[in-house]
C-alpha atoms as a PDB file:
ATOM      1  CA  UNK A   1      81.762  21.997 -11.858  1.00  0.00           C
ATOM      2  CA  UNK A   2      84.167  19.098 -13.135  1.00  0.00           C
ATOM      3  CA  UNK A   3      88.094  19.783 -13.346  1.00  0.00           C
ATOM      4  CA  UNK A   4      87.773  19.966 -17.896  1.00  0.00           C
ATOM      5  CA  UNK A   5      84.839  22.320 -17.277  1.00  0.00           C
ATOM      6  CA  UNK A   6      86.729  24.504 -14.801  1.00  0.00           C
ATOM      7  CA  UNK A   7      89.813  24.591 -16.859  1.00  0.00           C
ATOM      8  CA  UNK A   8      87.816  24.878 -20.699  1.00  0.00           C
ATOM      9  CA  UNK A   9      86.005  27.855 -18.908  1.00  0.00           C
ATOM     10  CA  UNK A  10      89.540  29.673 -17.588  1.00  0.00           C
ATOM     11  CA  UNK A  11      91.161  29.151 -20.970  1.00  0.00           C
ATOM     12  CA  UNK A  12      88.055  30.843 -22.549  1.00  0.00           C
ATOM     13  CA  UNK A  13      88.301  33.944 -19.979  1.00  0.00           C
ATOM     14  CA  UNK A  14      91.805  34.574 -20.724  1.00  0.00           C
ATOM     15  CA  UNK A  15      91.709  34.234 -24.231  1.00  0.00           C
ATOM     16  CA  UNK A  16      88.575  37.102 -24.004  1.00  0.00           C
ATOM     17  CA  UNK A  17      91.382  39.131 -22.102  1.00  0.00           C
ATOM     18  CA  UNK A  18      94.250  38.063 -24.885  1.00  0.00           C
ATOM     19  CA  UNK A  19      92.504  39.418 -27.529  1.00  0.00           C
ATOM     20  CA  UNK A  20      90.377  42.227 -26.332  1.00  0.00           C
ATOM     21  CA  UNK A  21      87.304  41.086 -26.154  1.00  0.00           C
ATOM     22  CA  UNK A  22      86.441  41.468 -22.746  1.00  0.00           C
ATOM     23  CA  UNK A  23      84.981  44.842 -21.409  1.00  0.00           C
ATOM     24  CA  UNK A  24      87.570  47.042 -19.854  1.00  0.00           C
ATOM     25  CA  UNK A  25      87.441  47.186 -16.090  1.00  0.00           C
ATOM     26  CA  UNK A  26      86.352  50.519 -14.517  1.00  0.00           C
ATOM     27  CA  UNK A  27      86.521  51.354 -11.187  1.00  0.00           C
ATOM     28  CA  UNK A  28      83.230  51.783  -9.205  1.00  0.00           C
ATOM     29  CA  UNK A  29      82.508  55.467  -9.181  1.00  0.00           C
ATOM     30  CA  UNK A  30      79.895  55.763  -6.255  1.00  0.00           C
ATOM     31  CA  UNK A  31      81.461  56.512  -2.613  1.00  0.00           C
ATOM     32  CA  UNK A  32      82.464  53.408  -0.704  1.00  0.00           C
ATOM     33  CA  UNK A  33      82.157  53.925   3.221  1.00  0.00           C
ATOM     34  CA  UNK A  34      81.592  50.726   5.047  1.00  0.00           C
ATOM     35  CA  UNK A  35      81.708  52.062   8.515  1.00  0.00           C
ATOM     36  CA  UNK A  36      78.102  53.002   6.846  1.00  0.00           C
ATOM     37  CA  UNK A  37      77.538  50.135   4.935  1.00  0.00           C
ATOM     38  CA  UNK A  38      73.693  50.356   4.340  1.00  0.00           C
ATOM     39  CA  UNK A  39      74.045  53.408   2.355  1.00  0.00           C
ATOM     40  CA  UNK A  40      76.898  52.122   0.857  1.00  0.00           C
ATOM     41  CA  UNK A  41      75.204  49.295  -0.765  1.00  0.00           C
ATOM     42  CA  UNK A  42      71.671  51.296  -1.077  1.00  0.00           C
ATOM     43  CA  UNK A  43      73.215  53.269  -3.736  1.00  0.00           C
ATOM     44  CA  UNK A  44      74.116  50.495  -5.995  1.00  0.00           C
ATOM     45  CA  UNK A  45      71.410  48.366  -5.595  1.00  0.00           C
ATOM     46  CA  UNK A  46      68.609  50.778  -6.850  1.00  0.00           C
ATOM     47  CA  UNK A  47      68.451  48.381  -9.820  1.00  0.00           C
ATOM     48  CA  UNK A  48      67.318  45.042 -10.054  1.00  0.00           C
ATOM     49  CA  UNK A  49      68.204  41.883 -12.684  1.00  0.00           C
ATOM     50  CA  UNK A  50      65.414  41.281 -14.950  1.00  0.00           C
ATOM     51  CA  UNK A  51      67.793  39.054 -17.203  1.00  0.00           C
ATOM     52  CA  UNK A  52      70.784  37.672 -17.716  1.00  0.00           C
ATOM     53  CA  UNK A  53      71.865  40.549 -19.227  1.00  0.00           C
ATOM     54  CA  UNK A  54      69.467  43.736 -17.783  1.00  0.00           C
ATOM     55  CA  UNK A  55      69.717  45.547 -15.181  1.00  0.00           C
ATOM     56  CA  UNK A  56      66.236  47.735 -14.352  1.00  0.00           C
ATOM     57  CA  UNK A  57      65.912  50.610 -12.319  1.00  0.00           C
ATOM     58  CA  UNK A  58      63.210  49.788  -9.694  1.00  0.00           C
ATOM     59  CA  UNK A  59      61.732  53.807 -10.067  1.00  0.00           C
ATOM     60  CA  UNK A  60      61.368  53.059 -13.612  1.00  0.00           C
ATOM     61  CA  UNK A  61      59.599  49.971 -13.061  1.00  0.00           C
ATOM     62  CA  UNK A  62      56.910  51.720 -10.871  1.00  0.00           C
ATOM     63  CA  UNK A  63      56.150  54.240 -14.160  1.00  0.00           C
ATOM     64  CA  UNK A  64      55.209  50.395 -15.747  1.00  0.00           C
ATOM     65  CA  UNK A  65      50.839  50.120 -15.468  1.00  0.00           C
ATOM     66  CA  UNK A  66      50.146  46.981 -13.425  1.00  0.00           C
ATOM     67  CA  UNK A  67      49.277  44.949 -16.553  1.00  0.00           C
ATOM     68  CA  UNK A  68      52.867  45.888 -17.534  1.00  0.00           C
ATOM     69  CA  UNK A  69      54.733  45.356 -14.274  1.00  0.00           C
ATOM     70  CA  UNK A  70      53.317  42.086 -13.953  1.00  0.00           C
ATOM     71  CA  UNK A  71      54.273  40.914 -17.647  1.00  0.00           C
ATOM     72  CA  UNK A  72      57.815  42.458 -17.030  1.00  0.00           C
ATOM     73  CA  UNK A  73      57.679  40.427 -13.747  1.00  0.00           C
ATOM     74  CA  UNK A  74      56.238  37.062 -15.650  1.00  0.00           C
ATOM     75  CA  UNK A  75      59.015  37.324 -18.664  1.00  0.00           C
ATOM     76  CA  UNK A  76      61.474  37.629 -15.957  1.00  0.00           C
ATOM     77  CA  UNK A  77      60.681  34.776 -14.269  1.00  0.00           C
ATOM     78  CA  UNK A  78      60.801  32.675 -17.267  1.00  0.00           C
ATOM     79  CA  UNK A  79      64.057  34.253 -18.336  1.00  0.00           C
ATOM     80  CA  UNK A  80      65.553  33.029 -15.490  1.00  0.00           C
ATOM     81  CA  UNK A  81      63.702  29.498 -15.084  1.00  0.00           C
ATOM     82  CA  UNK A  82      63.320  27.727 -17.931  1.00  0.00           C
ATOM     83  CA  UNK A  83      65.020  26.210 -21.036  1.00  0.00           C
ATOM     84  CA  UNK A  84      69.046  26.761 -21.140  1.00  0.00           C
ATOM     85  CA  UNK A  85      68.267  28.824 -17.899  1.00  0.00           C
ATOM     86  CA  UNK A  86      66.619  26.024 -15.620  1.00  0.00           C
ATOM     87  CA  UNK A  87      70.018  25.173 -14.353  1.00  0.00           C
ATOM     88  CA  UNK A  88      70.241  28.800 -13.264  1.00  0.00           C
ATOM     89  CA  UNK A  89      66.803  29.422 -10.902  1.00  0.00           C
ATOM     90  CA  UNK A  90      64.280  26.716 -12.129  1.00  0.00           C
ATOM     91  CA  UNK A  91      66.329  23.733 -10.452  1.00  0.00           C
ATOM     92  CA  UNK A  92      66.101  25.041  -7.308  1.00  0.00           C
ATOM     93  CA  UNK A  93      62.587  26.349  -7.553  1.00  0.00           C
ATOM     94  CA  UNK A  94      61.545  22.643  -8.662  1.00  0.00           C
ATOM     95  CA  UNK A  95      63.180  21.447  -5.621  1.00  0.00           C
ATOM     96  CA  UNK A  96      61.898  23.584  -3.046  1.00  0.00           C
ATOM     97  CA  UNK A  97      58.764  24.883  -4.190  1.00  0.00           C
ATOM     98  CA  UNK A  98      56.077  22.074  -2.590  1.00  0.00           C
ATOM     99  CA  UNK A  99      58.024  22.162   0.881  1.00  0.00           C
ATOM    100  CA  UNK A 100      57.614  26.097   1.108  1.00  0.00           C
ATOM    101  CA  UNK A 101      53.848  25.696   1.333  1.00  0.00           C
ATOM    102  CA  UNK A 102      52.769  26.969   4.581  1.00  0.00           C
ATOM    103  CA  UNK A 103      56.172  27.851   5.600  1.00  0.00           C
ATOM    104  CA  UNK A 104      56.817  30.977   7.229  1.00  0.00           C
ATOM    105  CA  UNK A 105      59.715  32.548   4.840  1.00  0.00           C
ATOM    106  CA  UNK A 106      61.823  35.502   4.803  1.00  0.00           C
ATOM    107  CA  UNK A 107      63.402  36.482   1.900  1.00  0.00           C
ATOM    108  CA  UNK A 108      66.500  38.923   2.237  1.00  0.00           C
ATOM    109  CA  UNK A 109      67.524  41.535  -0.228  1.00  0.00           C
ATOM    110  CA  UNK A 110      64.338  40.567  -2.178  1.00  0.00           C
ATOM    111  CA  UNK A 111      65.087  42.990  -5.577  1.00  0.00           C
ATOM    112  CA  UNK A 112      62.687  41.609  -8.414  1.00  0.00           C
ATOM    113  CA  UNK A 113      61.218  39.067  -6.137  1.00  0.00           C
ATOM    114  CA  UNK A 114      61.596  36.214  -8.398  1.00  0.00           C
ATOM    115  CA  UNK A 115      62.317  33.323  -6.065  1.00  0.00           C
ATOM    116  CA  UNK A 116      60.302  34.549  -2.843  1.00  0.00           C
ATOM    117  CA  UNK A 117      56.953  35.679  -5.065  1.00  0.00           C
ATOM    118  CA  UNK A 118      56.950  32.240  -6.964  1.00  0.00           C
ATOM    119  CA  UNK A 119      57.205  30.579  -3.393  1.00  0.00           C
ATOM    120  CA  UNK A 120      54.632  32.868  -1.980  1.00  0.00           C
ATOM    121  CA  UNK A 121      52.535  31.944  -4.806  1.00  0.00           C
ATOM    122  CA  UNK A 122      52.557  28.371  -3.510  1.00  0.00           C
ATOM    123  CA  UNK A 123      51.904  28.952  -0.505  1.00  0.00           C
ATOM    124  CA  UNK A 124      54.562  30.014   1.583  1.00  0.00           C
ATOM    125  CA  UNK A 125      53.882  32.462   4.299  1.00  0.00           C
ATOM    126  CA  UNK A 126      56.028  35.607   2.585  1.00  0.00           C
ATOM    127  CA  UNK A 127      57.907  38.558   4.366  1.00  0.00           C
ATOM    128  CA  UNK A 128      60.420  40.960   1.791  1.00  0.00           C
ATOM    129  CA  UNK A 129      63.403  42.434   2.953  1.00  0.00           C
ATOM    130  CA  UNK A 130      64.925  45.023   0.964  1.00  0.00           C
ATOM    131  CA  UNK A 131      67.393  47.947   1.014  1.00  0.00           C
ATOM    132  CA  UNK A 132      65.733  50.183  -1.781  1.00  0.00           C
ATOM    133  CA  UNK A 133      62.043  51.018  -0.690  1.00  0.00           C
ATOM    134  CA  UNK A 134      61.280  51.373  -4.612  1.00  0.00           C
ATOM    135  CA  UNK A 135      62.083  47.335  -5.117  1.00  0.00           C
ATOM    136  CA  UNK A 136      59.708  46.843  -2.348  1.00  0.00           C
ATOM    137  CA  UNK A 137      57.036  48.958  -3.990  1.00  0.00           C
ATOM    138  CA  UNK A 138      57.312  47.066  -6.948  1.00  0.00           C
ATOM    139  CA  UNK A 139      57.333  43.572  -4.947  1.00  0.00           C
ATOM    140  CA  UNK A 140      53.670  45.031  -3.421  1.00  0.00           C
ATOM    141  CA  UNK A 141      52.135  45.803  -6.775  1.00  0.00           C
ATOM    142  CA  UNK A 142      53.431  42.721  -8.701  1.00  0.00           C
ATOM    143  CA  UNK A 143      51.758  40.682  -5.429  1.00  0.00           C
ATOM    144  CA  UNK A 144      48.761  42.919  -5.436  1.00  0.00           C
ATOM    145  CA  UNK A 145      48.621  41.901  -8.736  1.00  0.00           C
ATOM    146  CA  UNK A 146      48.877  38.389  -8.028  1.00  0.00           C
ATOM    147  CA  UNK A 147      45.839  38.106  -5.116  1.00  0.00           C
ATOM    148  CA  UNK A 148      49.006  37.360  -2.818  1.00  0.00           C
ATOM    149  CA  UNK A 149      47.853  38.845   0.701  1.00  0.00           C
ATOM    150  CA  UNK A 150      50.040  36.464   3.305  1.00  0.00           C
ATOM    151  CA  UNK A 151      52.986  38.443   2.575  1.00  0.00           C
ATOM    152  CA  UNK A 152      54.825  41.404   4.397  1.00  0.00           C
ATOM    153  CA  UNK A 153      57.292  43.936   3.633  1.00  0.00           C
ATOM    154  CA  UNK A 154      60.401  45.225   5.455  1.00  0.00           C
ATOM    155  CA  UNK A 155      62.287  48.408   4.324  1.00  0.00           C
ATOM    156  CA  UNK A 156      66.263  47.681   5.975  1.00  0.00           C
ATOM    157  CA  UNK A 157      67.051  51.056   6.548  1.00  0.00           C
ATOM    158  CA  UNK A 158      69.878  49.989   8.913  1.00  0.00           C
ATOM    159  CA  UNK A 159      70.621  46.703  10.767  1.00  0.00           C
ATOM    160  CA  UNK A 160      68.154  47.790  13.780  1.00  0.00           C
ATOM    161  CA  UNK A 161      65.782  47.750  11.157  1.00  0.00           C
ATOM    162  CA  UNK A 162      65.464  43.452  11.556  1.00  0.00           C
ATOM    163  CA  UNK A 163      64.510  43.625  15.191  1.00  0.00           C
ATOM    164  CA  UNK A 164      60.944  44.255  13.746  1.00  0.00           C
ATOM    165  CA  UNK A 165      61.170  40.867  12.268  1.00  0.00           C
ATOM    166  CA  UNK A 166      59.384  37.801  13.835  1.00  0.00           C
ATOM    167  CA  UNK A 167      61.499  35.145  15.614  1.00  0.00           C
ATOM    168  CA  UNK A 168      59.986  32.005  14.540  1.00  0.00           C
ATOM    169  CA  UNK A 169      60.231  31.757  10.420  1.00  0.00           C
ATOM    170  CA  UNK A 170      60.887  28.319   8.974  1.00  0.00           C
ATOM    171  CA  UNK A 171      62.923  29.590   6.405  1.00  0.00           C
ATOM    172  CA  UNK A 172      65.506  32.807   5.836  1.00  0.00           C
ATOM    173  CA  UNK A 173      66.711  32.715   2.248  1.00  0.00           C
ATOM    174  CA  UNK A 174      69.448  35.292   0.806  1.00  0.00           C
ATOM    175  CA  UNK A 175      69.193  34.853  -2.439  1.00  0.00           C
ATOM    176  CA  UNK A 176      72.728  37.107  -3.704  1.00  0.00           C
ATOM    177  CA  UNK A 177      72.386  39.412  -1.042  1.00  0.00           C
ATOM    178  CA  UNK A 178      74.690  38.656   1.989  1.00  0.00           C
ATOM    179  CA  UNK A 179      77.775  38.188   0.218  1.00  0.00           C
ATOM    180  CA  UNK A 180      77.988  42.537  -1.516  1.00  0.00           C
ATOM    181  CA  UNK A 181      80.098  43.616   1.218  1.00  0.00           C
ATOM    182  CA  UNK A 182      82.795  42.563   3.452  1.00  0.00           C
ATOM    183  CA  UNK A 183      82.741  39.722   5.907  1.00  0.00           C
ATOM    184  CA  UNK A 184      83.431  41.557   8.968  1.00  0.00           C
ATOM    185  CA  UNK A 185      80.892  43.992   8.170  1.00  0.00           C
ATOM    186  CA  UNK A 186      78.261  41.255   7.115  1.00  0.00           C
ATOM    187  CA  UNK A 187      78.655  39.373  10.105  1.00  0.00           C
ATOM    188  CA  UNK A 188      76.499  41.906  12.104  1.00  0.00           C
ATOM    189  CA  UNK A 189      73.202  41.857   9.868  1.00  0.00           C
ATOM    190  CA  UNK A 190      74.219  37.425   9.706  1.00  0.00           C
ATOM    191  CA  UNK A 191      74.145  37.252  13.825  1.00  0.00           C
ATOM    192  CA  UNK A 192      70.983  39.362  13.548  1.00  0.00           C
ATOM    193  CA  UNK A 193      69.303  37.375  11.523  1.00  0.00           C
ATOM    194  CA  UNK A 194      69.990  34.013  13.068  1.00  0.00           C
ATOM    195  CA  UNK A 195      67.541  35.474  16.430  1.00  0.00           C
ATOM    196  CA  UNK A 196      64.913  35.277  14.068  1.00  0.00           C
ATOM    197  CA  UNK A 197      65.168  31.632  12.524  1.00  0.00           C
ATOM    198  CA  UNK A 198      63.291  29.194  14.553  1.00  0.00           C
ATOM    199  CA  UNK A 199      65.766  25.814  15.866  1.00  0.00           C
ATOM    200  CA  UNK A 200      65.037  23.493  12.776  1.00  0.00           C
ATOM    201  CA  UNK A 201      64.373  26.134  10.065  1.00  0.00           C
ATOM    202  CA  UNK A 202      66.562  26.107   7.335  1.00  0.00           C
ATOM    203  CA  UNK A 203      69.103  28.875   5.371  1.00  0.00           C
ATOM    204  CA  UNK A 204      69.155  28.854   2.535  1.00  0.00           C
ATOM    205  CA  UNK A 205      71.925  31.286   0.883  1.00  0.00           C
ATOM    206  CA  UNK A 206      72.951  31.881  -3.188  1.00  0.00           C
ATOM    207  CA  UNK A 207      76.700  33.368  -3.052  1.00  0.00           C
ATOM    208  CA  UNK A 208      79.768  32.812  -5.997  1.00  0.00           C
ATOM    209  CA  UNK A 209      81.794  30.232  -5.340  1.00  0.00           C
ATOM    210  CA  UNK A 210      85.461  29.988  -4.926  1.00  0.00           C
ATOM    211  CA  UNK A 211      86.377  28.736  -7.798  1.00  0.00           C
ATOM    212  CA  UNK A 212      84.544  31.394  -9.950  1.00  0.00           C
ATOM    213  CA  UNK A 213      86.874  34.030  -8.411  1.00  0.00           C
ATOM    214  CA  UNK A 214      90.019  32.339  -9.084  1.00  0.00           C
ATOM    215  CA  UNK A 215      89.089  32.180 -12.736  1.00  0.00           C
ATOM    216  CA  UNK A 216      88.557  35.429 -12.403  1.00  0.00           C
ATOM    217  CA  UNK A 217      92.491  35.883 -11.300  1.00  0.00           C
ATOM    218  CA  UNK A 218      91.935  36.162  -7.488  1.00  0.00           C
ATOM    219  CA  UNK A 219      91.225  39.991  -7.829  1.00  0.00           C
ATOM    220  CA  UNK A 220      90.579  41.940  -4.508  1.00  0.00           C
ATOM    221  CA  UNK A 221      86.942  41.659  -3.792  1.00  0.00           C
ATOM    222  CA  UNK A 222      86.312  45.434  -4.441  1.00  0.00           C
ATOM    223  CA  UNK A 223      87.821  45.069  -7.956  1.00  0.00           C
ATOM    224  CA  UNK A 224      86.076  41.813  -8.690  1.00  0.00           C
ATOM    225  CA  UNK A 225      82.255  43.712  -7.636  1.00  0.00           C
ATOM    226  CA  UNK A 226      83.135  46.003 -10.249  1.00  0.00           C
ATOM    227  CA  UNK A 227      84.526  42.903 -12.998  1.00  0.00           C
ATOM    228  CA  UNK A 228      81.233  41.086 -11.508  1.00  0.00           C
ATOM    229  CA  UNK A 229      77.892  43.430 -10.541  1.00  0.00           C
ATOM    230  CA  UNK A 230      79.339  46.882 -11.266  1.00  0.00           C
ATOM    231  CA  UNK A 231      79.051  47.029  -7.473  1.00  0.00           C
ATOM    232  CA  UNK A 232      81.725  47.974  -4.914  1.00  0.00           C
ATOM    233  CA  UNK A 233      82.074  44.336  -3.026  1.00  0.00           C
ATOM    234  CA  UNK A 234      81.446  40.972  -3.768  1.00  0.00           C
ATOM    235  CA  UNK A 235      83.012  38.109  -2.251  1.00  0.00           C
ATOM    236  CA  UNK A 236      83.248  33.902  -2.326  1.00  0.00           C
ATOM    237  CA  UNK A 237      81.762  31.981   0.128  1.00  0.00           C
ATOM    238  CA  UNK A 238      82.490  28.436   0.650  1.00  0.00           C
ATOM    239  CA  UNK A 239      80.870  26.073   3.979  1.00  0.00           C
ATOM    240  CA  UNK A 240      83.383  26.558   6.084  1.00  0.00           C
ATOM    241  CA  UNK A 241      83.367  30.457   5.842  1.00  0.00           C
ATOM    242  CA  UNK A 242      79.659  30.651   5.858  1.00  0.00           C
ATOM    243  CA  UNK A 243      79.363  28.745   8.972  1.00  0.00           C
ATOM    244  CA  UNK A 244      81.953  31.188  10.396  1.00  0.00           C
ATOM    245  CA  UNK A 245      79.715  33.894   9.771  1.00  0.00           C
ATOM    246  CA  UNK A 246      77.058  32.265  11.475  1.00  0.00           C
ATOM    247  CA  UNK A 247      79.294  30.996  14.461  1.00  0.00           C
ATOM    248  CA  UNK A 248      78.648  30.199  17.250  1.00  0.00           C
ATOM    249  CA  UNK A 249      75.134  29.014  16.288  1.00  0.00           C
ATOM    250  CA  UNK A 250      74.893  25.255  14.949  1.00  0.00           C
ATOM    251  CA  UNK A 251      74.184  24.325  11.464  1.00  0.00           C
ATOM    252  CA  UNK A 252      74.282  21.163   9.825  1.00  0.00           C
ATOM    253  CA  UNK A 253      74.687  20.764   5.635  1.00  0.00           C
ATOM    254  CA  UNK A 254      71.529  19.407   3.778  1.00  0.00           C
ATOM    255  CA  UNK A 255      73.425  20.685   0.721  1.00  0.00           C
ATOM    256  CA  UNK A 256      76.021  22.543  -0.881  1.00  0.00           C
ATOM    257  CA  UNK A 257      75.621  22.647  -5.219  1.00  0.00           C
ATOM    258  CA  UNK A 258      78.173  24.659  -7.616  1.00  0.00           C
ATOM    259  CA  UNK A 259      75.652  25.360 -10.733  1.00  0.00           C
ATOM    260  CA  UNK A 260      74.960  27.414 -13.697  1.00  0.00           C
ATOM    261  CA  UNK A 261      78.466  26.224 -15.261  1.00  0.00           C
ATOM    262  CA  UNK A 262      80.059  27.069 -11.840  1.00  0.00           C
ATOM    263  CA  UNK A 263      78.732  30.802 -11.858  1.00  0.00           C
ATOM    264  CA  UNK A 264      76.847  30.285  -8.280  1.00  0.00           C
ATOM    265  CA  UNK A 265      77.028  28.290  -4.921  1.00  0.00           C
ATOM    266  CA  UNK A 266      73.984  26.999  -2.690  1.00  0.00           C
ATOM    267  CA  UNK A 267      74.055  26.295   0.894  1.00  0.00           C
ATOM    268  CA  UNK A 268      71.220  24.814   2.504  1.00  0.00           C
ATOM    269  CA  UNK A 269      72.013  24.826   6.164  1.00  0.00           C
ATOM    270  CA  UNK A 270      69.502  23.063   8.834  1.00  0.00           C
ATOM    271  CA  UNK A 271      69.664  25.041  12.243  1.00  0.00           C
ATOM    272  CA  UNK A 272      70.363  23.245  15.588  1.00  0.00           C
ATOM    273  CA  UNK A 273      70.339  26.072  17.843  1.00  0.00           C
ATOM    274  CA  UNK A 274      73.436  28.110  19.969  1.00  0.00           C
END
């Protein structure tokens, strides 16, 4: 994002706050233990983003008939892919798409399934990792739907939970999903998953960027989940932290973007071993 876009976009935010027209902040109203963090984050995440702007319950989704799950699933997609909204998902699906064939992929914190069923539908060799077992339901019927049988599903109960997971995939992507609580308790499930990346593979991680949380005002992370996700964490990531997380294994940068007017960050990290 350039320096006048970063600086029009904080004058717009606090004139929203000067005169009201921002919605209030409320505190997140679901417990908050992270010494148990997967049912921490298991009871916010029982929804998924269909839009922009909607948030759907994943049981409600499963009342849907297949013809209506997969429509929801289609309008989605395009809601998030095309026209004004290509610089949101569509960029990176247009980049990445034709490389994923025959790749063996892991997609973590899958929710609506966007990304990892439009890569599975070219080819790549799918496994879904989710929290909720709901959003995986729905991921198996929209596939089913689809004729997509290389794929697998994973229900992360707990971080022992990704033990079950092969140790040679070509690709882990975390598409908004490794940055909802904090780092010291993320590190765990990161370490974990880097055992299961083959030397080579690539990571590929969605996460806010700095910059979006000091227009934000610098909140404390648990206060900007709420502003954010109505969640009770979320939290920047930048290169340098990420490869801290991933420490002491070797990554190099194929490429770090800032996109969607500075909303979101992508790292694409190539893995050189421990």
């Amino acid at each position: 994002m350039s320096v006048i876009s970063w600086i029009t976009k904080r004058a717009v935010a606090r004139t929203k706050v000067a005169l009201g027209l921002s919605e209030p902040f409320k505190p997140y109203d679901k417990p908050v233990d992270w010494n148990q963090p997967y049912d921490t984050l298991r009871r916010r995440w029982v929804e998924v983003p269909t839009t922009n702007w909607e948030l759907s319950s994943t049981a409600d989704l499963l009342s849907l008939s297949d013809d209506a799950l997969l429509a929801k699933w289609e309008k989605s997609r395009l809601a998030f892919t095309t026209g004004p909204e290509w610089d949101h998902r569509g960029w990176y699906h247009t980049l990445y798409v034709d490389s994923m064939r025959g790749k063996k992929v892991v997609d973590i914190g899958c929710g609506f399934g966007i990304d990892s069923i439009t890569f599975a539908q070219h080819g790549a060799r799918m496994t879904f990792v989710d929290l909720i077992d709901t959003n995986l339901q729905v991921i198996q019927r929209v596939c089913r739907s689809l004729g997509l049988t290389d794929v697998k599903f994973l229900h992360l109960k707990d971080l022992t939970s990704l033990h079950a997971l092969d140790t040679d995939y070509d690709v882990i992507m975390a598409m908004g999903s490794l940055h909802n609580a904090p780092v010291e308790v993320m590190k765990p499930e990161y370490q974990e998953l880097i055992r299961h990346l083959k030397v080579g593979g690539r990571w590929l991680q969605l996460a806010y960027p700095k910059s979006k949380w000091e227009l934000s005002g610098r909140p404390k992370f648990d206060k900007w989940g709420q502003m954010l996700e109505r969640s009770p964490w979320e939290e920047w990531y930048d290169v340098p932290k990420l490869l801290s997380m991933l420490e002491p294994a070797k990554f190099d940068l194929v490429l770090y973007h800032e996109f969607h007017q500075g909303d979101f960050n992508w790292f694409d990290l190539l893995y050189r071993g421990t």
